[in-house]
C-alpha atoms as a PDB file:
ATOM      1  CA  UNK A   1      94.907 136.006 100.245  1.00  0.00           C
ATOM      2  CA  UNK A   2      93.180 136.390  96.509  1.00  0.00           C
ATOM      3  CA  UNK A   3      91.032 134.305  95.217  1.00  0.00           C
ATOM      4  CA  UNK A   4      93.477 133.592  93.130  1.00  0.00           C
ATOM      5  CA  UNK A   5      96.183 132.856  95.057  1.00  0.00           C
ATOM      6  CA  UNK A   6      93.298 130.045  96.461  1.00  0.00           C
ATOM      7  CA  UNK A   7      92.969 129.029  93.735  1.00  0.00           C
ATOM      8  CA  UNK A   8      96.568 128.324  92.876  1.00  0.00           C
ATOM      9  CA  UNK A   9      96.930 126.339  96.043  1.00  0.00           C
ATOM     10  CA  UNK A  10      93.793 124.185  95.294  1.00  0.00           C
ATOM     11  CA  UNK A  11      95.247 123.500  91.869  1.00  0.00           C
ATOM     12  CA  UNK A  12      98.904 122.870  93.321  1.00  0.00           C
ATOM     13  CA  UNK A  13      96.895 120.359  96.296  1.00  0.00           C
ATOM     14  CA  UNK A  14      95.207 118.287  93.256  1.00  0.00           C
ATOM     15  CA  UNK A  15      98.717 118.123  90.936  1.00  0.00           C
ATOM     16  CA  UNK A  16     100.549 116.597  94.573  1.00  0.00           C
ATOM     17  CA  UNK A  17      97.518 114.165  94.515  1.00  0.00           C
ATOM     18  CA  UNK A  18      98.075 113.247  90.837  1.00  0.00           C
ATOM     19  CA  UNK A  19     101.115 112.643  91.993  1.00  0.00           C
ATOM     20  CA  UNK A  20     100.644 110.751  94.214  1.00  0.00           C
ATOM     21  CA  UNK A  21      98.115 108.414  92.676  1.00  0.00           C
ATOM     22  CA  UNK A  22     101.113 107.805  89.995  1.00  0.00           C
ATOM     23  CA  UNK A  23     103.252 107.105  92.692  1.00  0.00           C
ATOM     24  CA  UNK A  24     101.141 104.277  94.114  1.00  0.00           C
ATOM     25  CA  UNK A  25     100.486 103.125  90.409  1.00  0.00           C
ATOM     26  CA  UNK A  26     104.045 102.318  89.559  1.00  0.00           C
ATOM     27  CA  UNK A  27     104.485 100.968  93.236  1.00  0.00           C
ATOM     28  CA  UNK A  28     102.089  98.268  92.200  1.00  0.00           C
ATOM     29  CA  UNK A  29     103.685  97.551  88.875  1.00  0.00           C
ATOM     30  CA  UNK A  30     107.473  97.376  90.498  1.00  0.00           C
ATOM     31  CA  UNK A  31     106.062  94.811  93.193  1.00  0.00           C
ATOM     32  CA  UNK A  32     104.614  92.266  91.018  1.00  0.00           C
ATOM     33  CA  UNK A  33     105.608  90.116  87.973  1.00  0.00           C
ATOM     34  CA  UNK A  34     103.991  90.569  84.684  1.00  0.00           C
ATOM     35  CA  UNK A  35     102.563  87.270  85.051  1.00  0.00           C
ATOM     36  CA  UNK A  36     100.156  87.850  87.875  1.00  0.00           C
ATOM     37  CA  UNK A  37      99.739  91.718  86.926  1.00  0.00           C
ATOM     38  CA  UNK A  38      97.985  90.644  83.326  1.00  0.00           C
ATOM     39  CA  UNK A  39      95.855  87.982  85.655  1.00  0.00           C
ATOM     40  CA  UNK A  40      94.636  90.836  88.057  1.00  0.00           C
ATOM     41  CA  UNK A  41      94.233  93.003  84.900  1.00  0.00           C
ATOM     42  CA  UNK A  42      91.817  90.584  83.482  1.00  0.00           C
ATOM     43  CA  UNK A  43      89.799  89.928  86.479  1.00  0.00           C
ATOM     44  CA  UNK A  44      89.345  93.763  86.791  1.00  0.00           C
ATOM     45  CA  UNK A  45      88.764  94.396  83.468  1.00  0.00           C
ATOM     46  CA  UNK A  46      85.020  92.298  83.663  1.00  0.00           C
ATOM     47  CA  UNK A  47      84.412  94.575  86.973  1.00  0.00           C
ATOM     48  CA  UNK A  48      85.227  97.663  84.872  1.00  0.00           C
ATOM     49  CA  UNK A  49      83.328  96.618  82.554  1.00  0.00           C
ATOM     50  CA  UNK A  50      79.765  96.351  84.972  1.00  0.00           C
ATOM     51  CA  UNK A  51      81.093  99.508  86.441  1.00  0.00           C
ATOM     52  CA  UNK A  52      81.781 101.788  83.262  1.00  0.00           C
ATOM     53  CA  UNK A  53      77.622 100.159  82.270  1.00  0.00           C
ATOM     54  CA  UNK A  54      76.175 101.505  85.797  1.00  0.00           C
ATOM     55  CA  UNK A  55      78.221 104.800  85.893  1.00  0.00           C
ATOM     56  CA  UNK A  56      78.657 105.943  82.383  1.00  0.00           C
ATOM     57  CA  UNK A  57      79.550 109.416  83.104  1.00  0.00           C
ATOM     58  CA  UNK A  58      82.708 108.490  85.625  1.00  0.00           C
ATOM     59  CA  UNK A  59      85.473 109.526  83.578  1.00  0.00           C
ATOM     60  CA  UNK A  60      83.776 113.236  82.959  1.00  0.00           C
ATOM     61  CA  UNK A  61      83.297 113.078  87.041  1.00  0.00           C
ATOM     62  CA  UNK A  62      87.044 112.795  87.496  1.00  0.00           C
ATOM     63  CA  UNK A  63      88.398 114.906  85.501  1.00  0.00           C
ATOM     64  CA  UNK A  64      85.873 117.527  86.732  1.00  0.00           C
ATOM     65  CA  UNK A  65      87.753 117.033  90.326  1.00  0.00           C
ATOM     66  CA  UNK A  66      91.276 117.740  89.101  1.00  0.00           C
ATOM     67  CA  UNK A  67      89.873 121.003  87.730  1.00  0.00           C
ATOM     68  CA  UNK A  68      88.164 122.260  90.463  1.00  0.00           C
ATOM     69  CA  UNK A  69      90.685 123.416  93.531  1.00  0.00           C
ATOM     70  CA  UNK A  70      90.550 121.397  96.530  1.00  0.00           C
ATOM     71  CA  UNK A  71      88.197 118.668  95.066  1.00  0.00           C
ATOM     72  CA  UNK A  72      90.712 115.964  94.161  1.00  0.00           C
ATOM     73  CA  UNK A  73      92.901 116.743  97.398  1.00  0.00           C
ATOM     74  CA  UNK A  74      89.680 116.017  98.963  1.00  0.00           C
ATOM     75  CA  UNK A  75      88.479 112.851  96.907  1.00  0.00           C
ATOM     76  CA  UNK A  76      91.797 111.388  97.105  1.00  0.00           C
ATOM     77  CA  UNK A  77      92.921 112.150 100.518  1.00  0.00           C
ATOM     78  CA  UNK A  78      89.170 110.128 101.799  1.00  0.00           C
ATOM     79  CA  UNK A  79      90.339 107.162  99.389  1.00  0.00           C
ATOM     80  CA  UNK A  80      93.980 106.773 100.662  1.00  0.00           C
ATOM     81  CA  UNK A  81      92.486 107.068 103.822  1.00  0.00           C
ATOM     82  CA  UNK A  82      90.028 104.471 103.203  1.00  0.00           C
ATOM     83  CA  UNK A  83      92.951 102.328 101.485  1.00  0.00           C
ATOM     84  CA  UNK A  84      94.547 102.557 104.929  1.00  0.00           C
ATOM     85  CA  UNK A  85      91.842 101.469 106.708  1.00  0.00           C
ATOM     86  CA  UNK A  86      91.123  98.338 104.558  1.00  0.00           C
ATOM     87  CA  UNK A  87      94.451  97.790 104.854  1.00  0.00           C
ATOM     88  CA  UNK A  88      94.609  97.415 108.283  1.00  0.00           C
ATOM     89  CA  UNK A  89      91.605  95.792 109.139  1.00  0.00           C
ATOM     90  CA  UNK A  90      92.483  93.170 106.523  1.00  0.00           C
ATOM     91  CA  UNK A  91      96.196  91.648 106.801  1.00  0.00           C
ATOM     92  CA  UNK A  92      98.053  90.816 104.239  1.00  0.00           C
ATOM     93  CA  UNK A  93      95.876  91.697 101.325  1.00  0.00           C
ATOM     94  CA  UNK A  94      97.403  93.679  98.265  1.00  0.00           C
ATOM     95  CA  UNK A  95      96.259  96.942  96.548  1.00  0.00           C
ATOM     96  CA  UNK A  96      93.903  94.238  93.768  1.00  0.00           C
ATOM     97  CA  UNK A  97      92.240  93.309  96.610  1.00  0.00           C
ATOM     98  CA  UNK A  98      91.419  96.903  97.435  1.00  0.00           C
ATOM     99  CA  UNK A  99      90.229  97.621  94.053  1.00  0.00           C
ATOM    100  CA  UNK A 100      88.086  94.261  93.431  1.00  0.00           C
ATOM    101  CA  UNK A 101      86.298  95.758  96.754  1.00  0.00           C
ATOM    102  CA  UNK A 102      85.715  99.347  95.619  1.00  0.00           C
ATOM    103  CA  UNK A 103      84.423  97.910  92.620  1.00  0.00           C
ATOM    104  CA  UNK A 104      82.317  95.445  93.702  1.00  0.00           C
ATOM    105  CA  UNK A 105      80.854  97.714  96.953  1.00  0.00           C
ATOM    106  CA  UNK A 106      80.453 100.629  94.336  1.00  0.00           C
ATOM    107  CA  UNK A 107      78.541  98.012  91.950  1.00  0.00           C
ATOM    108  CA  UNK A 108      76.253  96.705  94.368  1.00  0.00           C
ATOM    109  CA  UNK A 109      75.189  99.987  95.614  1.00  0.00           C
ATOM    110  CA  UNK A 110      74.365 101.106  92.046  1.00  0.00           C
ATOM    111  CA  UNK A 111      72.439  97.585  91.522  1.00  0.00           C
ATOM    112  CA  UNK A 112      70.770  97.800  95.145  1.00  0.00           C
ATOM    113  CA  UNK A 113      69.150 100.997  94.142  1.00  0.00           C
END
């Protein structure tokens, strides 16, 4: 196998993980109403907000990992895995819940240090 034939297949790995992040973003927005969707949304948005201010350079950081093969199939394979674990050590919560946790665990980490 070439190195760019490796390649290929890291590249093809991230695009099914795109893919499947989209997929799990318009699963969220099919199972609620607008309503409670723009009340998560604001509660998030004062999270993102603390979290853009303590890691500035996240955005540059993820688009990085789509461009490099195998580096998003790896990121997002650990976070769906982590989703599942949260998940199922915590009944009956929702994917907000999931996020308002990364955030916050992810905040006070940066704020410990």
């Amino acid at each position: 196998m070439s190195y760019t034939e490796i390649f290929m297949v890291g590249w093809n790995l991230n695009a099914l993980m795109f893919m499947i992040n989209l997929s799990l973003a318009v699963k969220v927005f099919k199972s609620n109403d607008i309503v409670n969707l723009n009340k998560e949304s604001e509660n998030l948005k004062e999270l993102k907000e603390r979290f853009e201010e303590l890691y500035p350079y996240r955005k540059y950081d993820i688009l990085i990992t789509y461009l490099f093969p195998f580096t998003a199939f790896f990121r997002v394979s650990f976070r769906i895995f982590e989703m599942t674990m949260f998940f199922n050590k915590n009944e009956g919560t929702k994917m907000y819940d999931f996020i308002v946790y990364k955030y916050q665990t992810d905040i006070d980490k940066k704020e410990d240090n």
